[in-house]
C-alpha atoms as a PDB file:
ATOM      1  CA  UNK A   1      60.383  19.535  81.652  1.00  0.00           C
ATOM      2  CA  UNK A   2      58.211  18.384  84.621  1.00  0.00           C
ATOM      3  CA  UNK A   3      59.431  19.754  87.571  1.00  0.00           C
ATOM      4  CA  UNK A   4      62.186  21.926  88.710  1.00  0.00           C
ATOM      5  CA  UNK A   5      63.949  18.824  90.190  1.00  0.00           C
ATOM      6  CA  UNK A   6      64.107  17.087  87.425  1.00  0.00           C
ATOM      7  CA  UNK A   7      67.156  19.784  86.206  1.00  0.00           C
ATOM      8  CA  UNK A   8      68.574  20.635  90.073  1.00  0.00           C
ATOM      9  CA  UNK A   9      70.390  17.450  90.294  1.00  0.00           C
ATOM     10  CA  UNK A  10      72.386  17.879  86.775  1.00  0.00           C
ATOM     11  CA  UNK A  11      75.889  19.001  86.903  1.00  0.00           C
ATOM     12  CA  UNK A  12      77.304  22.564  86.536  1.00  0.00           C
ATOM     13  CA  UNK A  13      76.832  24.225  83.576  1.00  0.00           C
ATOM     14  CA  UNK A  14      74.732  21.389  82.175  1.00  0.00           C
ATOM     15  CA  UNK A  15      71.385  22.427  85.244  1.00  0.00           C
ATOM     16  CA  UNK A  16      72.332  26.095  83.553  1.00  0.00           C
ATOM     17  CA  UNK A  17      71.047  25.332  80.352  1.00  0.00           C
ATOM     18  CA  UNK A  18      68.012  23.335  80.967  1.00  0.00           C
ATOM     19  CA  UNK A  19      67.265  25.952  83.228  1.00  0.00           C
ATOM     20  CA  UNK A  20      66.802  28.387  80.301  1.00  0.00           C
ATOM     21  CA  UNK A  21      65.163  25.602  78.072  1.00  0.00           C
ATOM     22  CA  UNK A  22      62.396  24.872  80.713  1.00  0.00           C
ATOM     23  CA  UNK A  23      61.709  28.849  80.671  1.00  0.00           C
ATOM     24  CA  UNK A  24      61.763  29.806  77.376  1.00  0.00           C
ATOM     25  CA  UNK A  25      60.533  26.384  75.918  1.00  0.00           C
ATOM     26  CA  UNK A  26      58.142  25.044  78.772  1.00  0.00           C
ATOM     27  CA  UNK A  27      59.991  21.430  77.761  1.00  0.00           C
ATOM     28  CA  UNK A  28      63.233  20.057  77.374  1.00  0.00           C
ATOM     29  CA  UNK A  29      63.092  17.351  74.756  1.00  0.00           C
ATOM     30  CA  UNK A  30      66.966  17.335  73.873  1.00  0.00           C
ATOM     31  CA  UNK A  31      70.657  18.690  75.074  1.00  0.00           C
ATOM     32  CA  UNK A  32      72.746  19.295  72.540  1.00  0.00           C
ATOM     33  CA  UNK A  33      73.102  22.384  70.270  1.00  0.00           C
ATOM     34  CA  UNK A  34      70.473  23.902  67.620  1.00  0.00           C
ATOM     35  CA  UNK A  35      71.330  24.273  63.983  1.00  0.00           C
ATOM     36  CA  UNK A  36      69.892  27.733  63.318  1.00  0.00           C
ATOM     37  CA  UNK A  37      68.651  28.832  59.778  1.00  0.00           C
ATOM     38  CA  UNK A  38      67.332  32.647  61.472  1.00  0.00           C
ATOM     39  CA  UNK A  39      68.558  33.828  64.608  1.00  0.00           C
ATOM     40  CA  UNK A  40      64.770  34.903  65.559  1.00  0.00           C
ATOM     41  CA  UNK A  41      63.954  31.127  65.562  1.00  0.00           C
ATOM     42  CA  UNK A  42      62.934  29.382  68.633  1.00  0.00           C
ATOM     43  CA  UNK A  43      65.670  26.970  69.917  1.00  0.00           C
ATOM     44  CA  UNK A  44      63.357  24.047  69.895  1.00  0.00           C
ATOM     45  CA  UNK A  45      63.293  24.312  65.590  1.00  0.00           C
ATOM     46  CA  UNK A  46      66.824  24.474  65.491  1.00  0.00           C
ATOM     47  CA  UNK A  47      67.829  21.754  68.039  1.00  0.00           C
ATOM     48  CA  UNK A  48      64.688  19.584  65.823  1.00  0.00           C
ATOM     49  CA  UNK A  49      66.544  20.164  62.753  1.00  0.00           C
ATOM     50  CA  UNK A  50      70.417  18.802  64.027  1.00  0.00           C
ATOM     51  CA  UNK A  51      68.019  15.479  65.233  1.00  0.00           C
ATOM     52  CA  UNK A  52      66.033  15.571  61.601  1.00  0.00           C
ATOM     53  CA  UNK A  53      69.801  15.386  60.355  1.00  0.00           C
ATOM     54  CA  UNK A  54      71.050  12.785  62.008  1.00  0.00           C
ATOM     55  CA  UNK A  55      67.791  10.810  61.764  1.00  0.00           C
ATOM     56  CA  UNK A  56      68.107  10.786  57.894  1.00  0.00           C
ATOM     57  CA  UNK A  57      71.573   9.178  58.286  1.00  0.00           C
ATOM     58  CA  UNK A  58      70.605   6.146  59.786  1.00  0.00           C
ATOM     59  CA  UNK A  59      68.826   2.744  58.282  1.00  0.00           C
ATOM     60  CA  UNK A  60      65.495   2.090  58.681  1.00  0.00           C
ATOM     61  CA  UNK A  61      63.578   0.166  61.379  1.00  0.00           C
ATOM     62  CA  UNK A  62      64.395  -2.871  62.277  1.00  0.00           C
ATOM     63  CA  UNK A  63      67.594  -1.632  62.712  1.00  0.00           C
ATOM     64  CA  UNK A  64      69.937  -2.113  65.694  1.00  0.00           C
ATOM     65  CA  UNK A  65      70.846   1.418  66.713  1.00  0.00           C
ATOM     66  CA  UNK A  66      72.845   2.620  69.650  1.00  0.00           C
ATOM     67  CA  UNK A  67      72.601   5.809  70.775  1.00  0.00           C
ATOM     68  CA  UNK A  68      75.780   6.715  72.625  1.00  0.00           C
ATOM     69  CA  UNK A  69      74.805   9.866  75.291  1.00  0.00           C
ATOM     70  CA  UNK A  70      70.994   9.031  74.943  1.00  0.00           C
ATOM     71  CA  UNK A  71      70.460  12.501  76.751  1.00  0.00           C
ATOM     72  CA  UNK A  72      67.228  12.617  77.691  1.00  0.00           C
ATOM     73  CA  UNK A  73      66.211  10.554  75.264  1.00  0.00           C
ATOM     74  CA  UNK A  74      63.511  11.792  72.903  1.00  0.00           C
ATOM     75  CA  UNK A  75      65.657  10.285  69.790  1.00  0.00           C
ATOM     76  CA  UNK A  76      66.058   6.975  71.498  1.00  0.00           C
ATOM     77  CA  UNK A  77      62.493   7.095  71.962  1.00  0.00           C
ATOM     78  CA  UNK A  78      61.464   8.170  68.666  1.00  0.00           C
ATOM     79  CA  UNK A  79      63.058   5.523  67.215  1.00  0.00           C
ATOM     80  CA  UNK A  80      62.047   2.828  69.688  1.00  0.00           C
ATOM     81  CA  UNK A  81      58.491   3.871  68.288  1.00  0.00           C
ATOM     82  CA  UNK A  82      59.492   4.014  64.629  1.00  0.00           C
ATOM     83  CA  UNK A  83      59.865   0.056  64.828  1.00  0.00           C
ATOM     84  CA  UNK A  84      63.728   0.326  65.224  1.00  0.00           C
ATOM     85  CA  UNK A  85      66.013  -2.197  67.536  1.00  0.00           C
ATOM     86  CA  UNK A  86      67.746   1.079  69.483  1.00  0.00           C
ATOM     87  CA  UNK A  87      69.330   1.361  72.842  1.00  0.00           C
ATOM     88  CA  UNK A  88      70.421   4.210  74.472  1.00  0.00           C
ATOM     89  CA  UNK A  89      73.796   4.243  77.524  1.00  0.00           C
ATOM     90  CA  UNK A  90      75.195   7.575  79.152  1.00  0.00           C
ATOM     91  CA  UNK A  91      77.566   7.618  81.898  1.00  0.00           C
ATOM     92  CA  UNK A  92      75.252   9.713  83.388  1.00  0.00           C
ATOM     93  CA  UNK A  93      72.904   8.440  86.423  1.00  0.00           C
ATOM     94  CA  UNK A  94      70.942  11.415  86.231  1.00  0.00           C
ATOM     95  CA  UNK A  95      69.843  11.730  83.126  1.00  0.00           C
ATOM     96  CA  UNK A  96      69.268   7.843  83.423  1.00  0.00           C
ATOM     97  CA  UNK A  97      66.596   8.597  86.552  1.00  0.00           C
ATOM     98  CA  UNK A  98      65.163  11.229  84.334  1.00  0.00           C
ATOM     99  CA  UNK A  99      64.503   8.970  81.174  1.00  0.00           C
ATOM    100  CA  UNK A 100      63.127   6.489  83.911  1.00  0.00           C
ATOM    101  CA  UNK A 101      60.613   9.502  85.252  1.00  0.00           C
ATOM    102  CA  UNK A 102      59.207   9.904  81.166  1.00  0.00           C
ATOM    103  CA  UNK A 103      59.852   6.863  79.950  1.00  0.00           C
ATOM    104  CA  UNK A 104      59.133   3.983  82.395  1.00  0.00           C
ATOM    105  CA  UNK A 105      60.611   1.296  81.062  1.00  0.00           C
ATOM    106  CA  UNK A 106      59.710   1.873  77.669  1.00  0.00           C
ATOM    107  CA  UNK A 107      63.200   2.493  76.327  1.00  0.00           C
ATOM    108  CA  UNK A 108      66.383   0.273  76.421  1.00  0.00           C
ATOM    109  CA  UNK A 109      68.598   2.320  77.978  1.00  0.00           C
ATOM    110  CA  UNK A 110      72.031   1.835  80.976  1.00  0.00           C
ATOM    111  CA  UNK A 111      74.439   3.733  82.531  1.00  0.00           C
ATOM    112  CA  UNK A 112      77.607   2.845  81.102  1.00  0.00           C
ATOM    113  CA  UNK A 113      80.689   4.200  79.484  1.00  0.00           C
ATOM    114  CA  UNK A 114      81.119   3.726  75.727  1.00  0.00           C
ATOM    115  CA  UNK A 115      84.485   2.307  75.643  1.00  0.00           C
ATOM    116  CA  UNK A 116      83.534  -0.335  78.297  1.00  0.00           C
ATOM    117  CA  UNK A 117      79.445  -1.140  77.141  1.00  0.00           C
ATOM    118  CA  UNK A 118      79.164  -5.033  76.610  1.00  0.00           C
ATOM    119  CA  UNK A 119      76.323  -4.308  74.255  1.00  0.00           C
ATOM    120  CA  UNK A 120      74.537  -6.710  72.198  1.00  0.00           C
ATOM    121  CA  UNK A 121      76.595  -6.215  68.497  1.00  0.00           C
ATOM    122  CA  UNK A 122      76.340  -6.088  65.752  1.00  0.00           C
ATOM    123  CA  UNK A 123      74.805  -2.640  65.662  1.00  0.00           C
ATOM    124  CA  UNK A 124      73.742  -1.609  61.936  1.00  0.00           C
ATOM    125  CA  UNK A 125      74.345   1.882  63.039  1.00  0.00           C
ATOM    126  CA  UNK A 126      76.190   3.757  66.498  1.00  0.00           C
ATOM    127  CA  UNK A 127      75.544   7.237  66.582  1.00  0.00           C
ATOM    128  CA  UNK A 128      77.114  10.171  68.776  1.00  0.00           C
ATOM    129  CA  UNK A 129      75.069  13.462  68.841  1.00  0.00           C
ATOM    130  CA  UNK A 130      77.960  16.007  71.030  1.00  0.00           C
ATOM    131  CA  UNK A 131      79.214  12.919  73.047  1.00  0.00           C
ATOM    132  CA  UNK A 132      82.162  11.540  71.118  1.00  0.00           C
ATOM    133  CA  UNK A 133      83.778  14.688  72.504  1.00  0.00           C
ATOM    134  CA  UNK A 134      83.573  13.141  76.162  1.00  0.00           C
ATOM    135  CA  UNK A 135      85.205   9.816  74.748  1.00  0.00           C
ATOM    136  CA  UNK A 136      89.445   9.436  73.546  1.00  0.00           C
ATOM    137  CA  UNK A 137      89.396   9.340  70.136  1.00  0.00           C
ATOM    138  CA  UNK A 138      91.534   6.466  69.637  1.00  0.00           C
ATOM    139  CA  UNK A 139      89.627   4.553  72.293  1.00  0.00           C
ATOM    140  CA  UNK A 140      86.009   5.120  70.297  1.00  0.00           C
ATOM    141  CA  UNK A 141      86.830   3.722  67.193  1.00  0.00           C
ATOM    142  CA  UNK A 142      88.856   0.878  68.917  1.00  0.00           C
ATOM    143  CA  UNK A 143      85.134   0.028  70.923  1.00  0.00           C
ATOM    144  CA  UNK A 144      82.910   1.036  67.670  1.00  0.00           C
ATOM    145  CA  UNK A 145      85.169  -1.324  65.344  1.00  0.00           C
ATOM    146  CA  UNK A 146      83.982  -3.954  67.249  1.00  0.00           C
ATOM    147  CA  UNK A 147      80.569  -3.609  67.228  1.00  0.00           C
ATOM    148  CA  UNK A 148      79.510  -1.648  64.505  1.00  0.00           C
ATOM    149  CA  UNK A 149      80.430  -0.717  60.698  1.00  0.00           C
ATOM    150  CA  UNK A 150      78.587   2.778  60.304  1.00  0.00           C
ATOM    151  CA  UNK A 151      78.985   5.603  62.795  1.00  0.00           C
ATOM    152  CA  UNK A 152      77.173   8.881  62.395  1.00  0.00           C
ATOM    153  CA  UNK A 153      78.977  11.781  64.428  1.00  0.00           C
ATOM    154  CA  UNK A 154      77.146  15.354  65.058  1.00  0.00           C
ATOM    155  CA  UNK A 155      79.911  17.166  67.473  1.00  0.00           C
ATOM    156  CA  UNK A 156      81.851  20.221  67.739  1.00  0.00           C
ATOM    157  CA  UNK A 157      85.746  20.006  67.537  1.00  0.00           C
ATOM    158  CA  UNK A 158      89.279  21.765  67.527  1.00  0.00           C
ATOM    159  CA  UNK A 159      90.124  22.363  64.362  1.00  0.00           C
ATOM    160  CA  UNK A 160      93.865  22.077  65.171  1.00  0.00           C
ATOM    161  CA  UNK A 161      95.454  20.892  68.245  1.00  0.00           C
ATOM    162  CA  UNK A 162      95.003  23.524  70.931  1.00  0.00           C
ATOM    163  CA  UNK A 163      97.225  22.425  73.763  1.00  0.00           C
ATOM    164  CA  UNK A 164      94.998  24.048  76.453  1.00  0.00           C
ATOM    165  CA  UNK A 165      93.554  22.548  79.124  1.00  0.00           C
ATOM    166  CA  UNK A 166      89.615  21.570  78.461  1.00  0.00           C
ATOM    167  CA  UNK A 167      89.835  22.160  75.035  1.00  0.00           C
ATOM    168  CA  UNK A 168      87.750  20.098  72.525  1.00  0.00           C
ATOM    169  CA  UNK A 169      88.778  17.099  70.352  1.00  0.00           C
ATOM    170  CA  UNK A 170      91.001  18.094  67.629  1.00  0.00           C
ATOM    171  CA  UNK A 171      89.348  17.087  64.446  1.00  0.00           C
ATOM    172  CA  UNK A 172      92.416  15.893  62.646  1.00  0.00           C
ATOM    173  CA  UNK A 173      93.413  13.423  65.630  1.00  0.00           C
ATOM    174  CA  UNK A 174      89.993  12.453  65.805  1.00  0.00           C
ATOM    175  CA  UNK A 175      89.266  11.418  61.431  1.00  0.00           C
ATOM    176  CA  UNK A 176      93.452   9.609  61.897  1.00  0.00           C
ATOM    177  CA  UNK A 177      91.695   7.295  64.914  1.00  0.00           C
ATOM    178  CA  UNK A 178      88.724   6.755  62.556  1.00  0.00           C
ATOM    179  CA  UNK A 179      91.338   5.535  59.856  1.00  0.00           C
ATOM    180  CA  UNK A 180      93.582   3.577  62.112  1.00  0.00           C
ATOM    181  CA  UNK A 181      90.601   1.091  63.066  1.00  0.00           C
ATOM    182  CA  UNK A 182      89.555   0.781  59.219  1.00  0.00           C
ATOM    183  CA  UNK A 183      86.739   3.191  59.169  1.00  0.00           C
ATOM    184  CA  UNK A 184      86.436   5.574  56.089  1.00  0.00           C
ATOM    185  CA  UNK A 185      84.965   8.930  56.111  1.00  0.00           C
ATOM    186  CA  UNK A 186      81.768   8.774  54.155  1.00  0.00           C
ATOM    187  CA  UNK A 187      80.601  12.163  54.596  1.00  0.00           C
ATOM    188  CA  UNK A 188      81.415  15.461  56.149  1.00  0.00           C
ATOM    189  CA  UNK A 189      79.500  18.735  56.871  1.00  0.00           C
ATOM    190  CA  UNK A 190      80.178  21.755  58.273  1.00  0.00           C
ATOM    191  CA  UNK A 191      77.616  23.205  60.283  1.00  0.00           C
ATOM    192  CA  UNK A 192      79.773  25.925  62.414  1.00  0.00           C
ATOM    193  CA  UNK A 193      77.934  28.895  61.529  1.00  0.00           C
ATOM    194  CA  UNK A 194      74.500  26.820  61.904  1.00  0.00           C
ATOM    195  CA  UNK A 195      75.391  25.793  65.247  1.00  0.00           C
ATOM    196  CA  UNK A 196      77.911  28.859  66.739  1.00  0.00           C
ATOM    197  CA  UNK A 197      73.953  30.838  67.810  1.00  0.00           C
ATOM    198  CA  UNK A 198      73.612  28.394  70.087  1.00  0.00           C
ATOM    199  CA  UNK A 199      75.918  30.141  72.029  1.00  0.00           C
ATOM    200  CA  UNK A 200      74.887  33.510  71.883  1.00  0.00           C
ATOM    201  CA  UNK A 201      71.129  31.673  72.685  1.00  0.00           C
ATOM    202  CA  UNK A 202      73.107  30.767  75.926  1.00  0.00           C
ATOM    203  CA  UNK A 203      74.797  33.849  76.661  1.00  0.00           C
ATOM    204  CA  UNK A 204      71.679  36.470  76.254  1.00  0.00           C
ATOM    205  CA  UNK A 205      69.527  34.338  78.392  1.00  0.00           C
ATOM    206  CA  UNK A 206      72.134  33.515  81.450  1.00  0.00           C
ATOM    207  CA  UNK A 207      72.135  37.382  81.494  1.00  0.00           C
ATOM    208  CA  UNK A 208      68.351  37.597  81.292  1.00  0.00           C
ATOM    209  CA  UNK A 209      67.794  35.159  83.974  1.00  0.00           C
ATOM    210  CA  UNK A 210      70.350  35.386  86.854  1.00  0.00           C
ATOM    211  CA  UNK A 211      68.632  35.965  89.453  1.00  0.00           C
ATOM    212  CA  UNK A 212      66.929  33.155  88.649  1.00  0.00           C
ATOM    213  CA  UNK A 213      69.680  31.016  88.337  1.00  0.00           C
ATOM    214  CA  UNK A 214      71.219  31.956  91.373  1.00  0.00           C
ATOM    215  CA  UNK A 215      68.039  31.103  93.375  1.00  0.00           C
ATOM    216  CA  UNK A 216      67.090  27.922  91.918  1.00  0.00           C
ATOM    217  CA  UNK A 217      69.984  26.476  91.420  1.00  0.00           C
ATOM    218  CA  UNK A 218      71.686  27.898  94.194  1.00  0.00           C
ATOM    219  CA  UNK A 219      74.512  29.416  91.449  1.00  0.00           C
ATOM    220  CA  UNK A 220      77.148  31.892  92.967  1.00  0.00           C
ATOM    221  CA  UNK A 221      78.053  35.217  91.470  1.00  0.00           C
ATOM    222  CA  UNK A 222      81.431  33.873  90.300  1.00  0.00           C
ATOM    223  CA  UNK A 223      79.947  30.563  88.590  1.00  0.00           C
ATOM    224  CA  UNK A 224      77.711  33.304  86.636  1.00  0.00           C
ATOM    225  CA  UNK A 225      80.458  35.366  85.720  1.00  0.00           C
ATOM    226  CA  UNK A 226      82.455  32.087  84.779  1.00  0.00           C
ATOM    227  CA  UNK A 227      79.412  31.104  82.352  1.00  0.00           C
ATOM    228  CA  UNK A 228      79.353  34.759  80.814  1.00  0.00           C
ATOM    229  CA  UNK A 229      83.208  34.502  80.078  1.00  0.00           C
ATOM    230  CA  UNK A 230      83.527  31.535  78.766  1.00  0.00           C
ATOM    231  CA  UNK A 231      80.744  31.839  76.369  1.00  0.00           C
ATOM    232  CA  UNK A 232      82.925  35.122  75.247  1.00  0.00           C
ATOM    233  CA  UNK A 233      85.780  32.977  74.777  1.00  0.00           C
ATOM    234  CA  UNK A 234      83.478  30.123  73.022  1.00  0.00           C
ATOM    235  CA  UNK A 235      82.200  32.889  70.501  1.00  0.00           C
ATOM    236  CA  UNK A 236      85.861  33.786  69.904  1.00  0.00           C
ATOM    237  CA  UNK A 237      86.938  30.491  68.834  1.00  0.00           C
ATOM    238  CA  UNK A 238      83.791  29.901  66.795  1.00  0.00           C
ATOM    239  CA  UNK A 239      85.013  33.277  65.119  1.00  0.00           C
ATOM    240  CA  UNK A 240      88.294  32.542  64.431  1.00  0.00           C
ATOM    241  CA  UNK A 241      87.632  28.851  63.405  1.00  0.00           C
ATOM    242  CA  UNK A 242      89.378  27.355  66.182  1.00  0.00           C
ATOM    243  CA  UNK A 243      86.069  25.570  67.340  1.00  0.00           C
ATOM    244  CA  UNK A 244      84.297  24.055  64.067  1.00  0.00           C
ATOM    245  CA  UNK A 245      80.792  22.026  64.648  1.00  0.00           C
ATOM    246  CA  UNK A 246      80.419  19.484  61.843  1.00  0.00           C
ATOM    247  CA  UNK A 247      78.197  15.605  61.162  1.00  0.00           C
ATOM    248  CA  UNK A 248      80.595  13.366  60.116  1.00  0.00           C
ATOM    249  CA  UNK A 249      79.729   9.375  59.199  1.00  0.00           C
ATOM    250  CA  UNK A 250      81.818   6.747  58.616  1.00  0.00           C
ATOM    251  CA  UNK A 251      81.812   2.947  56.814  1.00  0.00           C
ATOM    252  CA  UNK A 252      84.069   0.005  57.346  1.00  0.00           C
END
C-alpha cells in the first residue's frame, strides 16, 4: 500500500493488520481472511484464492453486481474491468478516501450502510465477502429481497448462539432470516480449517512486529496484549467449532 497514511487513519485492530500486510506483502490489495491450502504460503495466495471463489459464483459481465464492504476495492475493480455493471458501498469513509487515492473515479463506489443504500436494483448478483457479519441478519435479507435474487456470502459465523457480548452472527439465525424473506440456500461450504491460519498469520506477526506497531501506529502495550489474547481466544473457538468460516449463496 502507498504510504504509511494510507493505513494510520483505519480503526483499531483493522490499521493492525494492514500494518503487517504492507510489511510482509509490500501491498494491500484486500481485507478479509486467506483460505490457506499450506501454512508456508504467502497470505496474498490464500486471500487470492477466497476472491477466485467468490468470483466463480457470480454471472458474467454485463452483470449488475454490488459489492457490499467494497474494502479496498481490488474485486470491485476487477470486475469494473471485466465488462461487469458493479458498484461497491462501505460504511466506511476511510476506506472510501483510500479507493479514491487508487482508483480516481474509476469505480462506482459510496459510503453507505447496506440496509439503508437506495441503489439502482435490480442487481443480478449482491455479494458480502466478511461484511454480512457487521449487518442484522434479519435486516439483510429484508434490504437484499428487494433488490436482488442471488446473494453470495463468504463470512465467518457462530455456529450456535453464543450469548456473549461481540460475538459473531450465529449461523442458524442467520440461514432462518435468509428463509423468512424467500431466499433458498443454494450452496454451502465449509472453509473453517482453510480460513482458521489466518489467525495464527495474525498472531505470529503482531508478536514479530510490536515495536513497530506501537511506533507507527501509536498502539499501547495493553491494545497489544488485547490483540495477542483475543487471537488466543479466536483460535479456541475455531478449535472447538464455535467459530465456523463458510461461502454460502442463495436464490429466490
Amino acid at each position: 500500500m502507498s504510504g504509511a497514511s494510507s493505513y494510520r487513519n483505519f480503526s483499531y485492530p483493522l490499521n493492525v493488520f494492514m500494518h503487517i500486510l504492507s510489511r510482509e506483502e509490500a501491498t494491500v490489495r484486500y481485507l478479509h481472511y486467506g483460505l490457506f491450502e499450506s501454512g508456508d504460503e504467502p497470505i496474498a495466495e490464500a486471500q487470492e484464492r477466497s476472491t477466485e471463489m467468490l468470483l466463480e459464483r457470480l454471472p458474467p459481465p454485463p452483470a449488475r453486481l454490488l459489492d457490499v464492504g467494497v474494502g479496498l476495492a481490488t474485486t470491485l475493480a476487477r470486475l469494473t474491468r471485466s465488462g461487469h455493471d458493479a458498484e461497491g458501498i462501505t460504511p466506511d469513509e476511510h476506506q472510501i478516501a483510500t479507493i479514491r487515492e487508487r482508483y480516481g473515479d474509476e469505480l462506482r463506489v459510496s459510503c453507505a450502510k447496506f440496509e439503508s443504500f437506495d441503489g439502482r436494483p435490480p442487481y443480478e448478483a449482491v455479494f458480502f465477502q466478511e461484511s454480512s457479519q457487521y449487518i442484522d441478519s434479519n435486516a439483510l435479507f429484508a434490504a437484499a429481497s428487494a433488490i436482488t435474487g442471488h446473494i453470495v456470502v463468504i463470512d465467518e459465523f457462530a455456529s450456535r448462539p453464543l450469548g456473549t457480548p461481540g460475538a459473531l452472527h450465529d449461523l442458524g439465525t442467520f440461514l432462518a432470516a435468509a428463509e423468512q424473506h424467500g431466499f433458498a440456500k443454494t450452496e454451502e461450504i465449509d472453509l473453517s480449517r482453510h480460513a482458521a491460519p489466518t489467525i495464527d498469520y495474525v498472531a505470529s506477526r503482531i508478536a514479530q512486529y510490536r515495536d513497530d506497531l506501537i511506533a507507527d501506529l501509536g498502539l499501547s502495550l495493553a491494545q497489544i496484549d488485547s490483540l495477542v489474547e483475543s487471537g488466543d481466544l479466536y483460535r479456541e473457538m475455531y478449535r472447538t467449532g464455535a467459530y465456523v468460516y463458510r461461502l454460502l449463496q442463495f436464490r429466490r
